[in-house]
PDB file of N, CA and C in Angstrom:
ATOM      1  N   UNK A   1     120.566 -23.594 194.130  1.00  0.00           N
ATOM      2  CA  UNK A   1     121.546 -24.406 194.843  1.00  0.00           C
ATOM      3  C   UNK A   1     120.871 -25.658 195.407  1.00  0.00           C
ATOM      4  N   UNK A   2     121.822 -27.001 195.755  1.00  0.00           N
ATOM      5  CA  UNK A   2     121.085 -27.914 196.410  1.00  0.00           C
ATOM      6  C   UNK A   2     120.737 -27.755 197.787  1.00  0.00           C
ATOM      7  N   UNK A   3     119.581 -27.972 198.026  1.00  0.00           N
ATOM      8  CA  UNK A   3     119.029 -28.060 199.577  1.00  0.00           C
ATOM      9  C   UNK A   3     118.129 -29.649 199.732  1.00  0.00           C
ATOM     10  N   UNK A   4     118.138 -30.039 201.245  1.00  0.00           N
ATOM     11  CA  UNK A   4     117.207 -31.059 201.318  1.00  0.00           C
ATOM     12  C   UNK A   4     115.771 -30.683 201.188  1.00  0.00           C
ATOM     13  N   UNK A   5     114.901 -31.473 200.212  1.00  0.00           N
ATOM     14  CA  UNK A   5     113.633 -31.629 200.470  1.00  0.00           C
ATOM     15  C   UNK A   5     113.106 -32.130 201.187  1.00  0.00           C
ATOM     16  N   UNK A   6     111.682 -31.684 201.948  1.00  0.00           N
ATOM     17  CA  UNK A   6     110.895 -31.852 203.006  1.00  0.00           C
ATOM     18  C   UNK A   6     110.869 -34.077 202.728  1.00  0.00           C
ATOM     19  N   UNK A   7     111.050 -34.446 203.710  1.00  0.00           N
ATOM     20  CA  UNK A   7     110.761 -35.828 203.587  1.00  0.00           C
ATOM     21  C   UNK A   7     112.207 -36.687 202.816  1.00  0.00           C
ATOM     22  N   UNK A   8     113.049 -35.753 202.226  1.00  0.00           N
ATOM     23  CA  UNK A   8     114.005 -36.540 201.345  1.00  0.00           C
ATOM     24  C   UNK A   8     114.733 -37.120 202.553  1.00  0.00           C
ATOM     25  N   UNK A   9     115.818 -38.033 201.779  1.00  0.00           N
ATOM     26  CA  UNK A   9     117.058 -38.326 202.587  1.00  0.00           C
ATOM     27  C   UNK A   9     118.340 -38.040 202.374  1.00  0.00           C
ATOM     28  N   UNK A  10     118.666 -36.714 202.165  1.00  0.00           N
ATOM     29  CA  UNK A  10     119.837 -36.059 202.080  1.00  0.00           C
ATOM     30  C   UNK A  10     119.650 -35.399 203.112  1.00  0.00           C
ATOM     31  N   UNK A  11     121.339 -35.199 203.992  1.00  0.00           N
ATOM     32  CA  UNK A  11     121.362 -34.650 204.373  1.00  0.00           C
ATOM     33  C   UNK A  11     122.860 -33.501 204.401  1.00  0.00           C
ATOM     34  N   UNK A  12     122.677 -32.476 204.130  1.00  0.00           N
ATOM     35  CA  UNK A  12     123.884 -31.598 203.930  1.00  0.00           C
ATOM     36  C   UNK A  12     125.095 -32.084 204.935  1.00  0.00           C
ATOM     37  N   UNK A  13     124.850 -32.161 206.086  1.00  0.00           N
ATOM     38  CA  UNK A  13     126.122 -32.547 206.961  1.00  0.00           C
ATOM     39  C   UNK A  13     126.215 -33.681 206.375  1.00  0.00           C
ATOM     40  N   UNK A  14     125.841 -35.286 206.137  1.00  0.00           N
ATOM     41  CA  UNK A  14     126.378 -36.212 205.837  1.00  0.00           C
ATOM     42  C   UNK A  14     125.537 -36.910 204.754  1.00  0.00           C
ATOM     43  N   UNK A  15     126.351 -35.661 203.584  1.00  0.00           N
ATOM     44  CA  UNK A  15     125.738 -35.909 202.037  1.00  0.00           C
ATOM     45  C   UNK A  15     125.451 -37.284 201.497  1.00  0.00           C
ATOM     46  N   UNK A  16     126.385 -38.557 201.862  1.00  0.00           N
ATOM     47  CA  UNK A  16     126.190 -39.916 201.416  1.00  0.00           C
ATOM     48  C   UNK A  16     125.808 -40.716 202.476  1.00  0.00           C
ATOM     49  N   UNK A  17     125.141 -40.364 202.993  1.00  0.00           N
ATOM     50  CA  UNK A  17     124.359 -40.631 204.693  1.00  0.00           C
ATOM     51  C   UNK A  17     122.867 -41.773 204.202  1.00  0.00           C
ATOM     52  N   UNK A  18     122.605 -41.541 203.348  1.00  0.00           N
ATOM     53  CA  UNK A  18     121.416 -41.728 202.436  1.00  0.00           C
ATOM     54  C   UNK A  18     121.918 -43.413 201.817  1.00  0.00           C
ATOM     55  N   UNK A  19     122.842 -43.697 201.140  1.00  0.00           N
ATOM     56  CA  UNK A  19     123.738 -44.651 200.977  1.00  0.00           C
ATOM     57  C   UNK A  19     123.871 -46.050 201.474  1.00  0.00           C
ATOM     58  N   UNK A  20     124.093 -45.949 202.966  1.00  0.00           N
ATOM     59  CA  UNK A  20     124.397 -46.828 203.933  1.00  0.00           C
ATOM     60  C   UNK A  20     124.274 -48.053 204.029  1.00  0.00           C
ATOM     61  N   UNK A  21     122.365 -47.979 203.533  1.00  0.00           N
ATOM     62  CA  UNK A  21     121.649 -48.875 203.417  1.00  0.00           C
ATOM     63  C   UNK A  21     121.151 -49.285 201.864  1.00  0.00           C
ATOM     64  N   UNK A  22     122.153 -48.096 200.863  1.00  0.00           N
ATOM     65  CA  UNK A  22     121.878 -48.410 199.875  1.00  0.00           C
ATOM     66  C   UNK A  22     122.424 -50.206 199.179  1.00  0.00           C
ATOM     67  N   UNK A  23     121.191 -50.675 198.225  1.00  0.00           N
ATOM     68  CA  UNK A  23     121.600 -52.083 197.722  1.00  0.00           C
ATOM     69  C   UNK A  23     121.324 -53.770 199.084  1.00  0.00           C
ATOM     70  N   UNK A  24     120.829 -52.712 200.083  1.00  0.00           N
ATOM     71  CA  UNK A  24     120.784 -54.352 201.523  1.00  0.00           C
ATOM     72  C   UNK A  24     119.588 -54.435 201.399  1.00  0.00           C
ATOM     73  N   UNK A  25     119.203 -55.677 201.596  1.00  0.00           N
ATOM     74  CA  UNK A  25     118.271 -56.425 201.826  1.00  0.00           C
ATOM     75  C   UNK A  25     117.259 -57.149 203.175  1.00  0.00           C
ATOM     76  N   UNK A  26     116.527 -56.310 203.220  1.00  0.00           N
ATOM     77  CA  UNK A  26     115.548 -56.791 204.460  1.00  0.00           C
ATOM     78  C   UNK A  26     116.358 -58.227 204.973  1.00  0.00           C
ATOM     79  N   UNK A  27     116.114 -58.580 206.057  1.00  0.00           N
ATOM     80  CA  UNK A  27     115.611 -60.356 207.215  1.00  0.00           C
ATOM     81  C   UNK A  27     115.129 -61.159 205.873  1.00  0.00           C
ATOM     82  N   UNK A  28     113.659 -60.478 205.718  1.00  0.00           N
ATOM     83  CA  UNK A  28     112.593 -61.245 204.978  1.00  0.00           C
ATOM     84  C   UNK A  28     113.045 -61.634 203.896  1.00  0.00           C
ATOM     85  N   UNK A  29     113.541 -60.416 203.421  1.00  0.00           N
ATOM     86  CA  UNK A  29     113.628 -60.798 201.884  1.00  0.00           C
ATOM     87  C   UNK A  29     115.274 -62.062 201.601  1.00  0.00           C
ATOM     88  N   UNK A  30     116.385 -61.694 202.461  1.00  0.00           N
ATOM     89  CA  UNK A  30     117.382 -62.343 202.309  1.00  0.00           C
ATOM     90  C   UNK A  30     116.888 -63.945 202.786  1.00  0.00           C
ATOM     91  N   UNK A  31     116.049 -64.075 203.498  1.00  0.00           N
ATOM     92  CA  UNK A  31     115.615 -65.372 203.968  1.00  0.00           C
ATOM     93  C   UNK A  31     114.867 -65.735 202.742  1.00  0.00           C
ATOM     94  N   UNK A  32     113.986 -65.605 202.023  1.00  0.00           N
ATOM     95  CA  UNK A  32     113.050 -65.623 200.767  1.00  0.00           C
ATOM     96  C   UNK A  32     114.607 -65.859 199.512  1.00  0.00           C
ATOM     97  N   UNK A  33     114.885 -65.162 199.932  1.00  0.00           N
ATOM     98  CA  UNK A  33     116.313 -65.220 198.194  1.00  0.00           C
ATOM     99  C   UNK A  33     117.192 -66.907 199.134  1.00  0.00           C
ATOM    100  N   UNK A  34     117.491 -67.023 200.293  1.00  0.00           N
ATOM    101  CA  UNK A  34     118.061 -68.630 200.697  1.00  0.00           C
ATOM    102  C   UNK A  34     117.050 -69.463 200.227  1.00  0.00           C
ATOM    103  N   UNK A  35     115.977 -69.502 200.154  1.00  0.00           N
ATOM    104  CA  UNK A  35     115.255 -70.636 199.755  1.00  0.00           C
ATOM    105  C   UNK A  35     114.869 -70.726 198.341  1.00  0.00           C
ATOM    106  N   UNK A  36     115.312 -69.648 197.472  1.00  0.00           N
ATOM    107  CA  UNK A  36     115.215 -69.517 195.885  1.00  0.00           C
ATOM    108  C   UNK A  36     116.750 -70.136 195.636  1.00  0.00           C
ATOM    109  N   UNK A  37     117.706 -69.471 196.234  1.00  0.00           N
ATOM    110  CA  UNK A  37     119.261 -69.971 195.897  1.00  0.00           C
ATOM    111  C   UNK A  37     119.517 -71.552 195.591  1.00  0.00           C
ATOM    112  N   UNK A  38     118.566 -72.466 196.340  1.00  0.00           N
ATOM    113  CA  UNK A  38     119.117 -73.727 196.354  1.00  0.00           C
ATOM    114  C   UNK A  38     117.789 -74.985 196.211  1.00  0.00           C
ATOM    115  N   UNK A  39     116.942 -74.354 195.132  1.00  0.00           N
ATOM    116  CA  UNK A  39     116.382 -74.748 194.690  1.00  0.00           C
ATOM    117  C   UNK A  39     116.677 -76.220 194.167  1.00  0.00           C
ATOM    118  N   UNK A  40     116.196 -77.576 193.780  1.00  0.00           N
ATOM    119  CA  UNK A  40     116.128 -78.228 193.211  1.00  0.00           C
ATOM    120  C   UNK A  40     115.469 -79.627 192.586  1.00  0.00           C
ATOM    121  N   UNK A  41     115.463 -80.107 191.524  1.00  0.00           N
ATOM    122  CA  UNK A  41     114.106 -81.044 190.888  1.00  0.00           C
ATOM    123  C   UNK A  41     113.584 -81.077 191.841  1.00  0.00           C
ATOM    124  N   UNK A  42     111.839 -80.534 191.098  1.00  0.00           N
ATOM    125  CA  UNK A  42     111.116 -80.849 192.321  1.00  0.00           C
ATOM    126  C   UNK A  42     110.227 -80.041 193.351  1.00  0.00           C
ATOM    127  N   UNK A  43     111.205 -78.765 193.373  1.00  0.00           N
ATOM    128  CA  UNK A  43     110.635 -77.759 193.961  1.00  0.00           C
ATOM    129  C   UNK A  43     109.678 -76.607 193.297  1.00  0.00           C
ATOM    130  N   UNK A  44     108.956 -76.229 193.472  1.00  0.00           N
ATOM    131  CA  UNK A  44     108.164 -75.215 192.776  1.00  0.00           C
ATOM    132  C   UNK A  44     109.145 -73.863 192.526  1.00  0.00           C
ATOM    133  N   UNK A  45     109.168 -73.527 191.375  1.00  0.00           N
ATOM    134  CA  UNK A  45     110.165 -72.434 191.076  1.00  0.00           C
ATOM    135  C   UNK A  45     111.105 -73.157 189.864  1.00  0.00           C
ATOM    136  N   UNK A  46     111.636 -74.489 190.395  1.00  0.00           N
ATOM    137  CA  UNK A  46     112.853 -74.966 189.859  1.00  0.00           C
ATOM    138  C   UNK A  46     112.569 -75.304 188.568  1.00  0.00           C
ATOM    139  N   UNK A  47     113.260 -74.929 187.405  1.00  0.00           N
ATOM    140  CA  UNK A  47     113.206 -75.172 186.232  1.00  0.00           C
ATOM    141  C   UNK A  47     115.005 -75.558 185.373  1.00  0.00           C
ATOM    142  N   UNK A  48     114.611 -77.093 184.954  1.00  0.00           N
ATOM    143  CA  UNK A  48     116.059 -77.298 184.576  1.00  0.00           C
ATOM    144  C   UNK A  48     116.442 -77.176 183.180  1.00  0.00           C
ATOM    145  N   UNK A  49     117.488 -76.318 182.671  1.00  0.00           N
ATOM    146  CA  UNK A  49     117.914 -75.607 181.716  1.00  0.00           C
ATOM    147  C   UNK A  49     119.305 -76.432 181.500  1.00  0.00           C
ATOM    148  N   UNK A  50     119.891 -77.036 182.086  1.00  0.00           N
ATOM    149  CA  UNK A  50     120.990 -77.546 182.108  1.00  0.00           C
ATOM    150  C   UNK A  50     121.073 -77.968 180.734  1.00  0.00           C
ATOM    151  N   UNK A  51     119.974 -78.543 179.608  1.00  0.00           N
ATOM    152  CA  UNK A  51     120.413 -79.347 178.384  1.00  0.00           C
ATOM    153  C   UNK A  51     120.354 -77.716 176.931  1.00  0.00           C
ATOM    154  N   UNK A  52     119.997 -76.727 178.030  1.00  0.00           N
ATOM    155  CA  UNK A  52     119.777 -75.524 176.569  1.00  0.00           C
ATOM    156  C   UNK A  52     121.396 -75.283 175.975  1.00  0.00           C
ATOM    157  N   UNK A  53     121.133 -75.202 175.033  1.00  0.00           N
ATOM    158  CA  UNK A  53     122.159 -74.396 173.995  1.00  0.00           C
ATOM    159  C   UNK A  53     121.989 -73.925 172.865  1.00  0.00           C
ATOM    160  N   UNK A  54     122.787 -72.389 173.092  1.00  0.00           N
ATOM    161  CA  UNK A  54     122.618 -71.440 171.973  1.00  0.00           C
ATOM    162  C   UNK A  54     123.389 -71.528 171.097  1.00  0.00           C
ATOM    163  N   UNK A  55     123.718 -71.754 169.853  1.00  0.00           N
ATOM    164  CA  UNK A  55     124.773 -71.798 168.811  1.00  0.00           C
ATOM    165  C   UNK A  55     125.420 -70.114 169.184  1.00  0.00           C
ATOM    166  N   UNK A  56     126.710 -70.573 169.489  1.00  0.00           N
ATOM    167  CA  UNK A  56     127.451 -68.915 169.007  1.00  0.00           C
ATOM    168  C   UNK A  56     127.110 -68.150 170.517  1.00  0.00           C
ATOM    169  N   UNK A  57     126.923 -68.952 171.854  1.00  0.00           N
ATOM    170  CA  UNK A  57     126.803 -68.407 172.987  1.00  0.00           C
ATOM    171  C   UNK A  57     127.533 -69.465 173.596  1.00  0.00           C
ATOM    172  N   UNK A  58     127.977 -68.818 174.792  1.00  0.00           N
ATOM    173  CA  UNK A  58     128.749 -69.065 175.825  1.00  0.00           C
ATOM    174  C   UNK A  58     127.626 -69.107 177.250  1.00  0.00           C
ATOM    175  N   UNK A  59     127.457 -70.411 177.742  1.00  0.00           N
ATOM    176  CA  UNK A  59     126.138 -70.035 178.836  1.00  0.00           C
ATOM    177  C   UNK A  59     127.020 -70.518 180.286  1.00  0.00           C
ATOM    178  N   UNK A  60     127.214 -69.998 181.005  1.00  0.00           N
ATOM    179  CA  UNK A  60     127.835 -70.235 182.205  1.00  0.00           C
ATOM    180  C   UNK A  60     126.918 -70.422 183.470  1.00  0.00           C
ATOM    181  N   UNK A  61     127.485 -71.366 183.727  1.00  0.00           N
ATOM    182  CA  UNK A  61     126.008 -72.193 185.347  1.00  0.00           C
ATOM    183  C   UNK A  61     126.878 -72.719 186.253  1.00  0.00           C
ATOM    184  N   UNK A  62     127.976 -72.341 186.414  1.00  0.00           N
ATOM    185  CA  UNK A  62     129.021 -73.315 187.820  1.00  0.00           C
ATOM    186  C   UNK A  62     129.866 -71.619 188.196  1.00  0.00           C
ATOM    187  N   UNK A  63     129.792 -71.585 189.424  1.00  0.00           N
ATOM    188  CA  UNK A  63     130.807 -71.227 190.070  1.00  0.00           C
ATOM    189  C   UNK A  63     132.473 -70.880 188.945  1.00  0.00           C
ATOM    190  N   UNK A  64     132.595 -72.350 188.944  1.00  0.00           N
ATOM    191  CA  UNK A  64     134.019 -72.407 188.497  1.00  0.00           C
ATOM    192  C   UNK A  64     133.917 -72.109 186.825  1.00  0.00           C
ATOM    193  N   UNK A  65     132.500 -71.926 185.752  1.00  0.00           N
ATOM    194  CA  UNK A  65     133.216 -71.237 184.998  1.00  0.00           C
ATOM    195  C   UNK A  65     132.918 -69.801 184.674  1.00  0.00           C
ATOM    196  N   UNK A  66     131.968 -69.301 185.648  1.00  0.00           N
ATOM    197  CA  UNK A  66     132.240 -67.768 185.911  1.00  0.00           C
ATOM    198  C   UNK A  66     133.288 -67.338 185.836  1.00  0.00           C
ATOM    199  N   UNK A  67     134.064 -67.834 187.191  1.00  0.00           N
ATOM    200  CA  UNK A  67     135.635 -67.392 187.438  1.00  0.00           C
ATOM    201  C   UNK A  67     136.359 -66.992 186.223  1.00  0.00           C
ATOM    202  N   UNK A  68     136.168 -68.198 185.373  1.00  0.00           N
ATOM    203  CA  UNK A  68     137.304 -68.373 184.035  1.00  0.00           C
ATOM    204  C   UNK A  68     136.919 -67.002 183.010  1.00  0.00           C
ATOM    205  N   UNK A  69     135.412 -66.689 183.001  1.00  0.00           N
ATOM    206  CA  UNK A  69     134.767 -65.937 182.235  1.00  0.00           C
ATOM    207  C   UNK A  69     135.186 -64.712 182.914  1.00  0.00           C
ATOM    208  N   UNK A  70     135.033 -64.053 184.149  1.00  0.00           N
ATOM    209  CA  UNK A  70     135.330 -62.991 184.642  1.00  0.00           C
ATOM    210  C   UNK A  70     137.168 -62.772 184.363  1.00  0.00           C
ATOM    211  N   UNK A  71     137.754 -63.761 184.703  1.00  0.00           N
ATOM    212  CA  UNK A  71     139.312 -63.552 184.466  1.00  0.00           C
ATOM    213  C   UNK A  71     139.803 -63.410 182.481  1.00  0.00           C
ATOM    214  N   UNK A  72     138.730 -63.913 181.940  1.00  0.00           N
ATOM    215  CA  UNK A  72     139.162 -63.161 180.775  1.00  0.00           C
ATOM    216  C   UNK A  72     138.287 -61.735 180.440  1.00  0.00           C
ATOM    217  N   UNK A  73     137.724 -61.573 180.768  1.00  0.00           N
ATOM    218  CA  UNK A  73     137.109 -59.941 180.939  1.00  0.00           C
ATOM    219  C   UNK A  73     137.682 -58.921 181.546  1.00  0.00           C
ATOM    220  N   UNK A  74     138.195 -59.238 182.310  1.00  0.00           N
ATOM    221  CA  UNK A  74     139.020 -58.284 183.388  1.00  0.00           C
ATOM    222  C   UNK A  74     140.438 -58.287 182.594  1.00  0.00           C
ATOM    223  N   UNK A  75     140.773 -59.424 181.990  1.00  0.00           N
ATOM    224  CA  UNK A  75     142.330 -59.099 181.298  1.00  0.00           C
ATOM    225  C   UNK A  75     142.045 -58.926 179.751  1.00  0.00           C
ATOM    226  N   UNK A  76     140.519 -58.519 179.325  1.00  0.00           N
ATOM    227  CA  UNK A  76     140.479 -58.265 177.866  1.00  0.00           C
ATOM    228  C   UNK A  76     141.215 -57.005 177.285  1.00  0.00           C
ATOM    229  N   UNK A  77     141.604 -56.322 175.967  1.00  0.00           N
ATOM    230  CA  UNK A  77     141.817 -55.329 175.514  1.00  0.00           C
ATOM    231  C   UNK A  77     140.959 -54.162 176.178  1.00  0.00           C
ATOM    232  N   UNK A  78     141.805 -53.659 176.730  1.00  0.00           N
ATOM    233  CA  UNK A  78     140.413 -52.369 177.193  1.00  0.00           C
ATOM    234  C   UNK A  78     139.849 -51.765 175.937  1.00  0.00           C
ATOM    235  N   UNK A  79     140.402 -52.087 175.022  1.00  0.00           N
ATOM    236  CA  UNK A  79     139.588 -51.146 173.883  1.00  0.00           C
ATOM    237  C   UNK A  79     138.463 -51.960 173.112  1.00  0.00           C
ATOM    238  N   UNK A  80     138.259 -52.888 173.987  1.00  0.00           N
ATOM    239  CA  UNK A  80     137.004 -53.500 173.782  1.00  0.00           C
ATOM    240  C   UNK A  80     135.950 -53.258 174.706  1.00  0.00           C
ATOM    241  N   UNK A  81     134.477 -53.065 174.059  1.00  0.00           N
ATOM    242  CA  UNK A  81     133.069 -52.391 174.907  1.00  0.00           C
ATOM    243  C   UNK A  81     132.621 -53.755 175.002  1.00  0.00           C
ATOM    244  N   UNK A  82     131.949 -53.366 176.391  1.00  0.00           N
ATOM    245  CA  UNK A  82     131.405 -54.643 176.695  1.00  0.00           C
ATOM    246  C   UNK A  82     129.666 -54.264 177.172  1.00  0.00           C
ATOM    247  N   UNK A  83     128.584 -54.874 176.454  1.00  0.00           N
ATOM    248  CA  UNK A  83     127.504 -54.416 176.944  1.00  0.00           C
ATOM    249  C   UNK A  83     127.301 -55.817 178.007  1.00  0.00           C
ATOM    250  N   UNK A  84     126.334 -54.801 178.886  1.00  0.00           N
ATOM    251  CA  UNK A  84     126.173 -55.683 180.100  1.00  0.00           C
ATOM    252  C   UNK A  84     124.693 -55.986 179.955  1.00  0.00           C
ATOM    253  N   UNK A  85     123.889 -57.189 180.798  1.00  0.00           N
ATOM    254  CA  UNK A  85     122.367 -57.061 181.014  1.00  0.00           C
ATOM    255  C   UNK A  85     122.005 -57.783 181.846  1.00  0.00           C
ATOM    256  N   UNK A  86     120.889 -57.354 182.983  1.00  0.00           N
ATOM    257  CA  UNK A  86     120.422 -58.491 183.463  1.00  0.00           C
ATOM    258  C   UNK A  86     119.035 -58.748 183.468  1.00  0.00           C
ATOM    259  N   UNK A  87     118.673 -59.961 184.032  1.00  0.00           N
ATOM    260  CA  UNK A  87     116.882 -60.144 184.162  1.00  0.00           C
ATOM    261  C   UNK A  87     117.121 -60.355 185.412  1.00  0.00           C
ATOM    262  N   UNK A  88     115.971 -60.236 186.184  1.00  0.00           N
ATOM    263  CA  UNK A  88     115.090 -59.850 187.191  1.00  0.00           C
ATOM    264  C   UNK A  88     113.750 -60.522 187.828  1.00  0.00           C
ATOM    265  N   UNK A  89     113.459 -61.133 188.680  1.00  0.00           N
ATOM    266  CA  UNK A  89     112.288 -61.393 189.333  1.00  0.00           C
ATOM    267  C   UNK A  89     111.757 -60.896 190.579  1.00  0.00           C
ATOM    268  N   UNK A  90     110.809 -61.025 190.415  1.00  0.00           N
ATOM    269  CA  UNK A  90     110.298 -60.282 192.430  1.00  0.00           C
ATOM    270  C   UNK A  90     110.377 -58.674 192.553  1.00  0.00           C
ATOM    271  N   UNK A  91     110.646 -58.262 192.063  1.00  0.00           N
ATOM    272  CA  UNK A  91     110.486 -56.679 191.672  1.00  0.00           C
ATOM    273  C   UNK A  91     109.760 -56.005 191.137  1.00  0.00           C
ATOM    274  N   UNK A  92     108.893 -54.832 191.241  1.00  0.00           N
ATOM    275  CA  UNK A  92     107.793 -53.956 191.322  1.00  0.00           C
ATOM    276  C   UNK A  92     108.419 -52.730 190.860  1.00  0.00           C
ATOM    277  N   UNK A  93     109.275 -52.137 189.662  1.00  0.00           N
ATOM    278  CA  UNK A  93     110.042 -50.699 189.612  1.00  0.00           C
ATOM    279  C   UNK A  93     109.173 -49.814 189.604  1.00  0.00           C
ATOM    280  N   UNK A  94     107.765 -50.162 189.594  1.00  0.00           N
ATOM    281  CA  UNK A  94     107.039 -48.455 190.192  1.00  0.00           C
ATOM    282  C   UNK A  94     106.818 -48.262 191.495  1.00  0.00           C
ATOM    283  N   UNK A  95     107.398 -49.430 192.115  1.00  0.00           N
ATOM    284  CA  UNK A  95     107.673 -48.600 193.563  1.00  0.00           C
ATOM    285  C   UNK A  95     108.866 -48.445 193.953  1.00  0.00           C
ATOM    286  N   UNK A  96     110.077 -49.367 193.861  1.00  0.00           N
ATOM    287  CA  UNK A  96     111.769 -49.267 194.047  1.00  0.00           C
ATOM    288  C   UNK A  96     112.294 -49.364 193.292  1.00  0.00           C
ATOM    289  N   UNK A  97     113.362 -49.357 192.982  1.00  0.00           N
ATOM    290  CA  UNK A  97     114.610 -49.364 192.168  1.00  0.00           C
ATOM    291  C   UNK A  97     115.128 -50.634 192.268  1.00  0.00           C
ATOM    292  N   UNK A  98     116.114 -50.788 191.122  1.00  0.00           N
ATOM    293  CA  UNK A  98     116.526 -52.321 191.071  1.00  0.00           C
ATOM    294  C   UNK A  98     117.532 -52.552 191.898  1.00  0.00           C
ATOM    295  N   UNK A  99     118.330 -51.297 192.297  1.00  0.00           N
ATOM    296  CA  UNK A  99     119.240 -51.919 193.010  1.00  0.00           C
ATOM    297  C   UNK A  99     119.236 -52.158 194.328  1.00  0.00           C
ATOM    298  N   UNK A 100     119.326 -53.848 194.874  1.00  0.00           N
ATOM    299  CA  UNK A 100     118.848 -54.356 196.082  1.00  0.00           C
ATOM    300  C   UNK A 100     117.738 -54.756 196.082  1.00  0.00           C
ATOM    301  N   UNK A 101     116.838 -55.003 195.062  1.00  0.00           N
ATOM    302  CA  UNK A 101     115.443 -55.350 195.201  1.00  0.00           C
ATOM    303  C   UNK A 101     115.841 -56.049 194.200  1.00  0.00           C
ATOM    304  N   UNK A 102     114.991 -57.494 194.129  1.00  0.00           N
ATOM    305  CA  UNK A 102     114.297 -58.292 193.185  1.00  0.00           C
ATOM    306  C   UNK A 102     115.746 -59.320 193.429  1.00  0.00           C
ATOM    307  N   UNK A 103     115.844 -60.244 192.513  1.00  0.00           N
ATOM    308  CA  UNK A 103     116.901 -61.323 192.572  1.00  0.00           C
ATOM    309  C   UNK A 103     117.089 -61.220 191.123  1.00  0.00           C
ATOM    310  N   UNK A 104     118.822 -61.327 190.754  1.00  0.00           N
ATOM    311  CA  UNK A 104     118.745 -61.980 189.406  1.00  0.00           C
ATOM    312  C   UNK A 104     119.050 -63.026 189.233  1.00  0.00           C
ATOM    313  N   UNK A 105     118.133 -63.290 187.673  1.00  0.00           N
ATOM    314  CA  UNK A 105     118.159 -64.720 186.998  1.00  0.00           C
ATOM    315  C   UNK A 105     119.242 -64.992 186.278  1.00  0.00           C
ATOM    316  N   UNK A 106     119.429 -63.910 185.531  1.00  0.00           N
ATOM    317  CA  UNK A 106     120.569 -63.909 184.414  1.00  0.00           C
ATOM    318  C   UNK A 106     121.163 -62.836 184.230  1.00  0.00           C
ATOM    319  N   UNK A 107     122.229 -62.966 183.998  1.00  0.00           N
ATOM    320  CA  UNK A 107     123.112 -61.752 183.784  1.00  0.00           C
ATOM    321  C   UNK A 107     123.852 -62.130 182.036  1.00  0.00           C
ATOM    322  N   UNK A 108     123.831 -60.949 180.975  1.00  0.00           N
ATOM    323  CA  UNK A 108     124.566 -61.292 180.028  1.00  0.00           C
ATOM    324  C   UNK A 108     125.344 -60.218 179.682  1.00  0.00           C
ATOM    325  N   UNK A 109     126.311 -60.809 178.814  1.00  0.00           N
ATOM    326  CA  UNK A 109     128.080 -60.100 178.431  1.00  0.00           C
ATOM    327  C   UNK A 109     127.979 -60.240 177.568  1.00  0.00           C
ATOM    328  N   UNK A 110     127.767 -59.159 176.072  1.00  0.00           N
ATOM    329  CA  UNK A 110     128.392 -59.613 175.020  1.00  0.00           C
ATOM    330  C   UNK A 110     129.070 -58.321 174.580  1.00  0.00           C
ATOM    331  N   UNK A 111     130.889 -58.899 174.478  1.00  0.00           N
ATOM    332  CA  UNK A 111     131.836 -58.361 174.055  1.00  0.00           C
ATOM    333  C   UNK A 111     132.141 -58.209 172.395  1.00  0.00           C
ATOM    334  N   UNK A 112     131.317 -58.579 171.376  1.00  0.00           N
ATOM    335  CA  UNK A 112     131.545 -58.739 170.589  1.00  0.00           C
ATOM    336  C   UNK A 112     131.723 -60.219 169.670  1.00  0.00           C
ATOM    337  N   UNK A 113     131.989 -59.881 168.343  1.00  0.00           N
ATOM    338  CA  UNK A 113     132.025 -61.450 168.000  1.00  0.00           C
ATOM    339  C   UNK A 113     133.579 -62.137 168.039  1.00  0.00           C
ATOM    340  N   UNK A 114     134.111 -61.366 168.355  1.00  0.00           N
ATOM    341  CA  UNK A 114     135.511 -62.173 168.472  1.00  0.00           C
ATOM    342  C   UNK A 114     135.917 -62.284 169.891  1.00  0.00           C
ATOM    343  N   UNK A 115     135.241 -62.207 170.796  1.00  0.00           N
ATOM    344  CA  UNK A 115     135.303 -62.450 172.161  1.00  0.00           C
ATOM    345  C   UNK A 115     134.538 -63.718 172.742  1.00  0.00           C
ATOM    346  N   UNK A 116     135.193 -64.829 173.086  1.00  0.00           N
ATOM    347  CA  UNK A 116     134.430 -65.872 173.539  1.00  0.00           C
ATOM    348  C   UNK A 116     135.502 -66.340 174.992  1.00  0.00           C
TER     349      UNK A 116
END
């Protein structure tokens, strides 16, 4: 049967107790991800991609055409699979887990070839 282990963080009275803080981000680190967020020419880190293009990709970099991209995903055929992916910086996975640690760079969607 399940029981807590010595040192774990379960706890039987408040099984998703463990949770709480699951995915948040330190002071430090959320202060460290504001000064990566708004990077630009110039700054160490900043690298401009703005002129790349992939034949037969869809590359999204504004706010406003996320939106457009998420609102046709959300109203696609559900009987379409959608693989998901992301990349990652600032993260160490032999000591934490990805979720809430590290920042992402990129996130990709590909629904197939008749999905654009």
């Amino acid at each position: 049967s399940s029981r807590p282990i010595e040192n774990g963080t379960w706890v039987p009275a408040d099984p998703l107790g463990w949770t709480k803080n699951f995915g948040r981000r330190s002071a430090e680190k959320d202060a460290d991800l504001a000064k990566r967020i708004h990077l630009k020419p110039g700054d160490e880190g900043y690298f401009d991609v703005s002129d790349v293009q992939v034949e037969g990709v869809t590359i999204v970099r504004t706010k406003e055409q996320a939106e457009i991209v998420m609102e046709k995903l959300m109203n696609a055929d559900p009987s379409i699979m959608h693989a998901c992916d992301t990349e990652v910086m600032a993260i160490d996975l032999g000591n934490v887990g990805p979720v809430g640690n590290g920042y992402v760079t990129c996130a990709s969607v590909y629904s197939g070839p008749d999905f654009d």
